[in-house]
Structure formats: C-alpha cells, structure tokens
PDB file of N, CA and C in Angstrom:
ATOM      1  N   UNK A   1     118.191  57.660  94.177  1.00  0.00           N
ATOM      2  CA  UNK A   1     118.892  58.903  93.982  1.00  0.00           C
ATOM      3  C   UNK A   1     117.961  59.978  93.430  1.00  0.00           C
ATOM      4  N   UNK A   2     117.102  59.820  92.336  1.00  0.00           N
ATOM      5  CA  UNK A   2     115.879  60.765  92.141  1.00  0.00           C
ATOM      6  C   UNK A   2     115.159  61.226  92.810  1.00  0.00           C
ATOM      7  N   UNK A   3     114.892  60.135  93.625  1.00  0.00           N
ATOM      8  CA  UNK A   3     113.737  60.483  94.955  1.00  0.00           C
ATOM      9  C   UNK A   3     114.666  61.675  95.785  1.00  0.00           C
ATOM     10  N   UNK A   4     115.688  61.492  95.978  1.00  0.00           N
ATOM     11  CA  UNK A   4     116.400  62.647  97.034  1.00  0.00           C
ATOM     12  C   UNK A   4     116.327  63.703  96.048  1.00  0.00           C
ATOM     13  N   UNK A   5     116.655  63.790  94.476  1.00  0.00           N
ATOM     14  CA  UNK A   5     116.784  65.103  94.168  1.00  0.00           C
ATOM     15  C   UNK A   5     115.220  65.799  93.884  1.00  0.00           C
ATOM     16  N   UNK A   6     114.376  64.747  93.885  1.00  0.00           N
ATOM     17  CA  UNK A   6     112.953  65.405  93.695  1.00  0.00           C
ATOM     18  C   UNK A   6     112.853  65.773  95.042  1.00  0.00           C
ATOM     19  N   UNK A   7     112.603  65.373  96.040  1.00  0.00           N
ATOM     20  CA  UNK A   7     112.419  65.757  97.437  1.00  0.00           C
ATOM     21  C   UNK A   7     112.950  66.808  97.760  1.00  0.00           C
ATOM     22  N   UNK A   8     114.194  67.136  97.116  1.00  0.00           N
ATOM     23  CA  UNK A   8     115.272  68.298  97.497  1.00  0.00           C
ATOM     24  C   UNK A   8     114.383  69.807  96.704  1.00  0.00           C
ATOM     25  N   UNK A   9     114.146  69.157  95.817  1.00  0.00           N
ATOM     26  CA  UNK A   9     113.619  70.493  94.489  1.00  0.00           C
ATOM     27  C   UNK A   9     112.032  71.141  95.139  1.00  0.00           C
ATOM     28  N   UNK A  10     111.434  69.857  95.578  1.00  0.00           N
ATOM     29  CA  UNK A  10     110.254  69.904  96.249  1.00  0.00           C
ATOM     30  C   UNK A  10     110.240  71.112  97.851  1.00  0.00           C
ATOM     31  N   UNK A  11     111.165  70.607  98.416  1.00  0.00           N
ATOM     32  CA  UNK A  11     111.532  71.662  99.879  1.00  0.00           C
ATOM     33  C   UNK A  11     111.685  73.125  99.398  1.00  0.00           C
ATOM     34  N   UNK A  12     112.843  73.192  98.080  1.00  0.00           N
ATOM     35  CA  UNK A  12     113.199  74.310  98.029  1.00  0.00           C
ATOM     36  C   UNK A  12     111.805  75.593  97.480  1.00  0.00           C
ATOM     37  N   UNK A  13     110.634  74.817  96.979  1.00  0.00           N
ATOM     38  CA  UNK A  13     109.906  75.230  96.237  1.00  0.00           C
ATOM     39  C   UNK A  13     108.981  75.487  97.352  1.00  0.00           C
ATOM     40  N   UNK A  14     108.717  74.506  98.427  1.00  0.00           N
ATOM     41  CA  UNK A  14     107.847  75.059  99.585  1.00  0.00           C
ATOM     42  C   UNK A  14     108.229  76.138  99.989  1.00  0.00           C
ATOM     43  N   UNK A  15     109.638  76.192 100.454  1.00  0.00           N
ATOM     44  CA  UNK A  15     110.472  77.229 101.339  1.00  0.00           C
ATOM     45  C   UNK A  15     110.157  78.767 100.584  1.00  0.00           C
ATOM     46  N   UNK A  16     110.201  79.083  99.340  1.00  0.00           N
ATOM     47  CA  UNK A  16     109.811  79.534  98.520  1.00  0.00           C
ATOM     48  C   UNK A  16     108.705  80.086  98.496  1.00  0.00           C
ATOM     49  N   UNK A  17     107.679  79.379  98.244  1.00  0.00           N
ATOM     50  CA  UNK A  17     106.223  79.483  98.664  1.00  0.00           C
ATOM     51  C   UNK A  17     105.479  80.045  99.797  1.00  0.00           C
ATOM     52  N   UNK A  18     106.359  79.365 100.921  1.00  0.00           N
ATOM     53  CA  UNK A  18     106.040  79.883 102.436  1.00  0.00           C
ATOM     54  C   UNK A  18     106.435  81.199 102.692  1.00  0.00           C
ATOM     55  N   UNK A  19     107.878  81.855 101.959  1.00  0.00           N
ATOM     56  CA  UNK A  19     108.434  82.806 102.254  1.00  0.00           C
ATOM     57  C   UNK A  19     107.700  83.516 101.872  1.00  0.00           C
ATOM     58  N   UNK A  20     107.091  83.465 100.684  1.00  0.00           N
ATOM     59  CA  UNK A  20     106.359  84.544  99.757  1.00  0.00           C
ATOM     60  C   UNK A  20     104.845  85.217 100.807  1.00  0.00           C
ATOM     61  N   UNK A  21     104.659  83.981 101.220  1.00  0.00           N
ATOM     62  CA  UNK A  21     103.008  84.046 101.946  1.00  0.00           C
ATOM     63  C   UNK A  21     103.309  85.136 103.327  1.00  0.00           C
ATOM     64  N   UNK A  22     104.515  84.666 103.641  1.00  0.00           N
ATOM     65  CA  UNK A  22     105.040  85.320 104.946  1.00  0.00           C
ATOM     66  C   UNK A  22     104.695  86.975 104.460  1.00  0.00           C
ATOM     67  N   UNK A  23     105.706  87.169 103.303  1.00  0.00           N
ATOM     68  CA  UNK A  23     105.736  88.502 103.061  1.00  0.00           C
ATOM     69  C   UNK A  23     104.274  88.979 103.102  1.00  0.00           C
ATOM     70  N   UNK A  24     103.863  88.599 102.470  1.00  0.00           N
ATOM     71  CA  UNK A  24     102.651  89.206 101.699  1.00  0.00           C
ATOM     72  C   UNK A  24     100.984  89.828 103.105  1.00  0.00           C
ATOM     73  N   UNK A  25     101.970  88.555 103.843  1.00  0.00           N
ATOM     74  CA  UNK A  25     101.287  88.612 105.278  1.00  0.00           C
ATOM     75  C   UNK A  25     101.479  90.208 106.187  1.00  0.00           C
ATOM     76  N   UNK A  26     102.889  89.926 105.969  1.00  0.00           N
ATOM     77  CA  UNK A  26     103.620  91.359 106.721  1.00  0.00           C
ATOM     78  C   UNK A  26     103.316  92.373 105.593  1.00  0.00           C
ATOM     79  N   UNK A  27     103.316  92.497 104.837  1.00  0.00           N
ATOM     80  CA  UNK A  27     102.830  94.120 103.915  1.00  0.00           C
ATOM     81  C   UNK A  27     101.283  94.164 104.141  1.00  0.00           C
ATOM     82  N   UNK A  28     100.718  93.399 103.853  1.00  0.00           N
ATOM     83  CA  UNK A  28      99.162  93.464 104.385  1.00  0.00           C
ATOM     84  C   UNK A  28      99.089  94.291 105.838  1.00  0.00           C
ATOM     85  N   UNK A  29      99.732  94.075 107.194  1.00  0.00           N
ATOM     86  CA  UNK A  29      99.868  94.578 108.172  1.00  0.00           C
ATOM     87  C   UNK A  29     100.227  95.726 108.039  1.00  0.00           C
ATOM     88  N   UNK A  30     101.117  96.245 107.442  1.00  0.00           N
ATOM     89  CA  UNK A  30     101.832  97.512 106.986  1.00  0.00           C
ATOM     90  C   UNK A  30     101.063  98.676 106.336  1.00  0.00           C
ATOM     91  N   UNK A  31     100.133  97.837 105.509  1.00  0.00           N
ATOM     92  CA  UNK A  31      98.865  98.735 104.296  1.00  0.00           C
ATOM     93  C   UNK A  31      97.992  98.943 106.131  1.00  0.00           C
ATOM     94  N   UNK A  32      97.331  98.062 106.572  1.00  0.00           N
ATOM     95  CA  UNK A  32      96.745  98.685 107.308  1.00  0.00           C
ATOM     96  C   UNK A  32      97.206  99.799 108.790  1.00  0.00           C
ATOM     97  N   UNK A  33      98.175  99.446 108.902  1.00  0.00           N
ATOM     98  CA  UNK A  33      99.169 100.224 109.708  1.00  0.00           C
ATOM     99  C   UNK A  33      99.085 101.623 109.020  1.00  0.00           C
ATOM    100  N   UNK A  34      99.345 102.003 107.646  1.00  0.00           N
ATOM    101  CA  UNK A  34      99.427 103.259 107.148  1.00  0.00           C
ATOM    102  C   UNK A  34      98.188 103.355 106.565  1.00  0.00           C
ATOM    103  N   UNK A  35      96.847 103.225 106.821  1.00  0.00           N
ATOM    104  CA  UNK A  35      95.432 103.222 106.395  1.00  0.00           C
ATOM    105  C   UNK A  35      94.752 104.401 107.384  1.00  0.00           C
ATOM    106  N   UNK A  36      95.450 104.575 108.704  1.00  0.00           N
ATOM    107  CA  UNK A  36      95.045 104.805 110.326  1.00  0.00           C
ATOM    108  C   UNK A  36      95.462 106.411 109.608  1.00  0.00           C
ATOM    109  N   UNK A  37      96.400 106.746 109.726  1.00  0.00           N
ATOM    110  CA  UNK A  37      96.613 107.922 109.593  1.00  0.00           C
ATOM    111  C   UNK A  37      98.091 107.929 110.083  1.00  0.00           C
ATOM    112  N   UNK A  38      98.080 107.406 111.586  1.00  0.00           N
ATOM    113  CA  UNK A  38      99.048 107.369 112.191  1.00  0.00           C
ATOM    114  C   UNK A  38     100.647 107.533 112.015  1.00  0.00           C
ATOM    115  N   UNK A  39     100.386 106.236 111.266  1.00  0.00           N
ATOM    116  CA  UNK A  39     101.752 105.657 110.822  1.00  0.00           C
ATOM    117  C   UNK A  39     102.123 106.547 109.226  1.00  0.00           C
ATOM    118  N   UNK A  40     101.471 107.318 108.488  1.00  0.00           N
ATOM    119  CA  UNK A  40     101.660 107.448 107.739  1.00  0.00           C
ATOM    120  C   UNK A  40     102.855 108.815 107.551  1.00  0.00           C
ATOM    121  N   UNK A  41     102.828 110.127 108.504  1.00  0.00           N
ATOM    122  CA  UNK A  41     103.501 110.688 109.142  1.00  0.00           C
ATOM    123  C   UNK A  41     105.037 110.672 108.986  1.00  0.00           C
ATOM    124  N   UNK A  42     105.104 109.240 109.728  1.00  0.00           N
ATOM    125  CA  UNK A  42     106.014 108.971 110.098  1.00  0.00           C
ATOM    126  C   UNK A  42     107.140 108.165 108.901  1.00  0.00           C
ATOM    127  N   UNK A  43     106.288 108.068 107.589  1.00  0.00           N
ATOM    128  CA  UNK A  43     106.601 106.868 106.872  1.00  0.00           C
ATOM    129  C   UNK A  43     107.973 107.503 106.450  1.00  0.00           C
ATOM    130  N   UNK A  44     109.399 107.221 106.047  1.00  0.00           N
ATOM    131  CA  UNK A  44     110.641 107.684 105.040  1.00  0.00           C
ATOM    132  C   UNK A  44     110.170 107.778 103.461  1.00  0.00           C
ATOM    133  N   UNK A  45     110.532 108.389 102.608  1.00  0.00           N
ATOM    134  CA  UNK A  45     110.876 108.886 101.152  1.00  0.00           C
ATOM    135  C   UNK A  45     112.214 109.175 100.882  1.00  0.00           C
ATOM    136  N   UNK A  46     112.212 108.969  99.699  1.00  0.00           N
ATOM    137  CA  UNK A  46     113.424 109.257  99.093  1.00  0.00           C
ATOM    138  C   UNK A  46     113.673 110.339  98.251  1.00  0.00           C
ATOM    139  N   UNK A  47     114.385 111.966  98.395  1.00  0.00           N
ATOM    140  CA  UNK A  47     114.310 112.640  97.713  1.00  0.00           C
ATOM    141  C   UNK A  47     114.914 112.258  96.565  1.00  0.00           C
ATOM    142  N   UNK A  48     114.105 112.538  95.352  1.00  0.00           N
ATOM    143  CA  UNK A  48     114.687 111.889  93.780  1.00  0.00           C
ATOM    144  C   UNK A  48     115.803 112.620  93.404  1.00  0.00           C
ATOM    145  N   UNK A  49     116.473 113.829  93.867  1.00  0.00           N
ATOM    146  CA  UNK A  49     117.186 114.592  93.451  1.00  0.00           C
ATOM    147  C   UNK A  49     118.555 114.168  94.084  1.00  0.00           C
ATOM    148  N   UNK A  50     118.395 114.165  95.617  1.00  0.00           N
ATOM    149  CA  UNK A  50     119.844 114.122  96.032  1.00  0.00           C
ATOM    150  C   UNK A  50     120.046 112.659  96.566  1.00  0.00           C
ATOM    151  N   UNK A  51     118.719 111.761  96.873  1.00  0.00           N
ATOM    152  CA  UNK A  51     118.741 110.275  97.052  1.00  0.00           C
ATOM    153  C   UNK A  51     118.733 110.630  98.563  1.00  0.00           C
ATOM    154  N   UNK A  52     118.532 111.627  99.506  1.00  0.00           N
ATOM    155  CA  UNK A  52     118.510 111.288 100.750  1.00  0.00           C
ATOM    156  C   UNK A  52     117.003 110.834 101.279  1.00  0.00           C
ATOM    157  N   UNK A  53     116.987 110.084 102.360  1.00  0.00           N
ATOM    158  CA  UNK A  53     115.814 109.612 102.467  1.00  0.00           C
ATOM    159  C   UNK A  53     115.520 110.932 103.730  1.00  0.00           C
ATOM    160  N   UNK A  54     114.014 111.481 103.972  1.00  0.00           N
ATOM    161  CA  UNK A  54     113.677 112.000 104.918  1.00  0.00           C
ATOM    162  C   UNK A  54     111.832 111.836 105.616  1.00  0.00           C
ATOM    163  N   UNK A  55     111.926 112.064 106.089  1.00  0.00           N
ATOM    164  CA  UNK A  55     110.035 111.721 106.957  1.00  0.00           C
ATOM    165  C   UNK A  55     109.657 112.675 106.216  1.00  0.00           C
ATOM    166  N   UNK A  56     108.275 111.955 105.662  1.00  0.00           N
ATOM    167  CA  UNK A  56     107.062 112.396 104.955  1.00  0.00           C
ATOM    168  C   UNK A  56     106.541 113.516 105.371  1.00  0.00           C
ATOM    169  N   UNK A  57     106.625 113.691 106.776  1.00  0.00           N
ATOM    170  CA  UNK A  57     106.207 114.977 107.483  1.00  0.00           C
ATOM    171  C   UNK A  57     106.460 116.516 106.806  1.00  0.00           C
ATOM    172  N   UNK A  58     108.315 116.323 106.992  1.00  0.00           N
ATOM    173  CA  UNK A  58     109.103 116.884 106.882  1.00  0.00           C
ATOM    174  C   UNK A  58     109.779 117.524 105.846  1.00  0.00           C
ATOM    175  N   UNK A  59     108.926 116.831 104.536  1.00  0.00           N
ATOM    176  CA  UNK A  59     109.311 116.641 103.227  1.00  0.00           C
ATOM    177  C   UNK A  59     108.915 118.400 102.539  1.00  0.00           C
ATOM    178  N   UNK A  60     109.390 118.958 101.444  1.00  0.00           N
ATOM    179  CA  UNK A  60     109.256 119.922 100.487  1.00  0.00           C
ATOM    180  C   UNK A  60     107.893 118.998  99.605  1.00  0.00           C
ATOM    181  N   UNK A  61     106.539 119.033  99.711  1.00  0.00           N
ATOM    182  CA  UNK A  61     105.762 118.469  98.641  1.00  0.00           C
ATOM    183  C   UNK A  61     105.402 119.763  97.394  1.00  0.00           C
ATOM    184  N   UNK A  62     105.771 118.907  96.169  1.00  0.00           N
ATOM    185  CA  UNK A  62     105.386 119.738  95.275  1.00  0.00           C
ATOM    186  C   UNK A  62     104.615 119.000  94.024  1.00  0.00           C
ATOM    187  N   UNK A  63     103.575 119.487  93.077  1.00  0.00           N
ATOM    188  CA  UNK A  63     103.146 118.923  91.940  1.00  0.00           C
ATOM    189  C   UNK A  63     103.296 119.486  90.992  1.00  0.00           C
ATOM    190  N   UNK A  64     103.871 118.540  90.312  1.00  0.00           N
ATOM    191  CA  UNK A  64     104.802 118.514  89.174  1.00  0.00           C
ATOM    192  C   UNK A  64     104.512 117.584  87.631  1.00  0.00           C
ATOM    193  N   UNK A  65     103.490 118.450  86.419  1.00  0.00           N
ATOM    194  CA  UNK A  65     103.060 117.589  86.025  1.00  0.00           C
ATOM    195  C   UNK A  65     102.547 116.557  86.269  1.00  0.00           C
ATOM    196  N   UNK A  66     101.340 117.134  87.070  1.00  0.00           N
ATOM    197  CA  UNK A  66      99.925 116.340  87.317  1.00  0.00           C
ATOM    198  C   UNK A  66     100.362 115.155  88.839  1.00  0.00           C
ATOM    199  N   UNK A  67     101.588 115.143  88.913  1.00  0.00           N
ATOM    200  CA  UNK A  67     102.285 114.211  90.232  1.00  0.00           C
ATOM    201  C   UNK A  67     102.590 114.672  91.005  1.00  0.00           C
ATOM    202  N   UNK A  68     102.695 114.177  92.738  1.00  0.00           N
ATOM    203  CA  UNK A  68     103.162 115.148  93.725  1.00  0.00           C
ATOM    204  C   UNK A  68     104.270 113.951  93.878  1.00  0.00           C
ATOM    205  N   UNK A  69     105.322 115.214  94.149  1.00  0.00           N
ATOM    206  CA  UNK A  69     107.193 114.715  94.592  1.00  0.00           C
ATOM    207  C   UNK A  69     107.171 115.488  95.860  1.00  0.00           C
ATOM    208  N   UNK A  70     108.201 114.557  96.647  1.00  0.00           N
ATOM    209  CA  UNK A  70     108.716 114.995  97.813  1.00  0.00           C
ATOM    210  C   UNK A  70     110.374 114.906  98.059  1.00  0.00           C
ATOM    211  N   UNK A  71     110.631 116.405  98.973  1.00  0.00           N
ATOM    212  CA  UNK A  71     111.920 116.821  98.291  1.00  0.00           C
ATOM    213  C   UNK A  71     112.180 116.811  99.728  1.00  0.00           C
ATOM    214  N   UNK A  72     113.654 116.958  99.632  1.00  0.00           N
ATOM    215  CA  UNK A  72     114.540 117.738 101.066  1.00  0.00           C
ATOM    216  C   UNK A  72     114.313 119.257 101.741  1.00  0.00           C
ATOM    217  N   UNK A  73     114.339 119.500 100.403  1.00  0.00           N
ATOM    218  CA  UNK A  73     114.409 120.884 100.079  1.00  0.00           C
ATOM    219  C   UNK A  73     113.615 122.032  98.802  1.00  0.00           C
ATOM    220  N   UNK A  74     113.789 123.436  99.070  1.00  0.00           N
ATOM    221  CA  UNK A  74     113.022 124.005  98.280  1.00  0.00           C
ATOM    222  C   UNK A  74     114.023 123.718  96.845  1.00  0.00           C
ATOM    223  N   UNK A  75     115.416 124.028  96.903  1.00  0.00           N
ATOM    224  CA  UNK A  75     116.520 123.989  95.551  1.00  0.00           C
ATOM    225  C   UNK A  75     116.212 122.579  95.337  1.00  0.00           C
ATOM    226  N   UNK A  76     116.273 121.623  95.872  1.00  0.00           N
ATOM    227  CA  UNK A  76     116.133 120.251  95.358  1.00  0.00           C
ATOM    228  C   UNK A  76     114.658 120.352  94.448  1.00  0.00           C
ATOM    229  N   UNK A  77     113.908 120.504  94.496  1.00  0.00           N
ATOM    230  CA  UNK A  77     112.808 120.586  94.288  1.00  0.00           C
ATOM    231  C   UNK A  77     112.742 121.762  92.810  1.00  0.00           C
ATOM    232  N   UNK A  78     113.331 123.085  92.839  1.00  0.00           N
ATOM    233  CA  UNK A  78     113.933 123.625  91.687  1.00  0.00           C
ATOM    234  C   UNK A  78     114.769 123.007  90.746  1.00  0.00           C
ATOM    235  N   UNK A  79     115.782 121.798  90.948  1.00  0.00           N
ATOM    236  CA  UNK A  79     116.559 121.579  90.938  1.00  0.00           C
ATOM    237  C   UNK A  79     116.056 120.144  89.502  1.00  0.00           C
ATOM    238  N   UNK A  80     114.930 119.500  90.052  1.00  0.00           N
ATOM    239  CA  UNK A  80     114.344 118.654  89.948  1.00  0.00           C
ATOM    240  C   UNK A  80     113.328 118.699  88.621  1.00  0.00           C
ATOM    241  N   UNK A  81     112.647 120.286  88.494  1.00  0.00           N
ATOM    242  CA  UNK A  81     111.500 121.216  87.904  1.00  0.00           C
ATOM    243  C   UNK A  81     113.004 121.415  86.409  1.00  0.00           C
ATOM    244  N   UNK A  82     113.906 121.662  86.808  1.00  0.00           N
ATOM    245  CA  UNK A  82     115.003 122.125  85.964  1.00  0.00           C
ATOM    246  C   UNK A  82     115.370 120.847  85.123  1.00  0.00           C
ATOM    247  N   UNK A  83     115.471 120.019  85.421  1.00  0.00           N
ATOM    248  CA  UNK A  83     115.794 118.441  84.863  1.00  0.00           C
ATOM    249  C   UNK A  83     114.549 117.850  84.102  1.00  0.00           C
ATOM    250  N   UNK A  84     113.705 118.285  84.507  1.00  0.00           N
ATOM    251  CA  UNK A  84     112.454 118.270  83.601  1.00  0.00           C
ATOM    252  C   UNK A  84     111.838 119.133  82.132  1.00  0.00           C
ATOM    253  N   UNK A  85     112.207 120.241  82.626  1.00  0.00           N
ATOM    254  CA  UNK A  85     111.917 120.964  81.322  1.00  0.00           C
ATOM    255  C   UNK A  85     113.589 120.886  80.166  1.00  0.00           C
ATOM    256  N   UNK A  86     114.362 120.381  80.793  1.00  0.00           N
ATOM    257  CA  UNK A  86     115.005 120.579  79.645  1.00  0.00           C
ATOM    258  C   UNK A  86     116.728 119.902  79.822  1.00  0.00           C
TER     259      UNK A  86
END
C-alpha cells in the first residue's frame, strides 16, 4: 500500500516538473520572438487606469517618474499623473 502511495506522490511531482520545463521552454521562444523587433509591435498591455488591454503600437506612452506607462488614452494617462501626485 506505500509503494502505491509513494509511486502516486512520485508521478505527481514528475508531472510537475515536466510542466514547469515545458513552460519555461515556451517563454524562452517568446523572449526570442520579441528580441526580432517584429513581434514586439504587436505585443497587448494593459492600461493601469481603465484595465483595458490595447497593442503596444497603439498605446499613449508616457514617463512618469523616471518609468514609461502605456495608456489608452491622453485623459487616462492625466488621469493616472493625478492619482500620483496626490
């Protein structure tokens, strides 16, 4: 009966293991995918203000205390500058 629950604990810990490697496999592909230039364009963000996601392209970029944010919009982006100072 041990032997099955060690064996059992043992699978779940490979499965585990393997999954992790998988990932790590596929984001590696991804870093170099957005390394090109290409893909980078195209990548989604999340405006911090209203939570909509939009293409990087397309985005309001602004720096903001030494950081660059990307917005929907120019008011989002005011909106954002306003929540900060106070």
């Amino acid at each position: 009966m041990y032997r099955l629950i060690l064996i059992a604990v043992l699978l779940v810990i490979l499965y585990y293991l393997l999954r992790r490697a998988i990932r790590k496999i596929g984001q590696g592909d991804a870093l170099e995918n957005s390394e090109d230039g290409g893909a980078s364009g195209k990548q989604m963000i999340q405006d911090p203000v209203c939570r909509v996601f939009i293409a990087r392209e397309n985005a309001v970029r602004e720096q903001i205390g030494g950081q660059t944010y990307f917005f929907c919009s120019r008011g989002c982006a005011t909106a954002f500058e306003k929540q900060l100072s106070g």
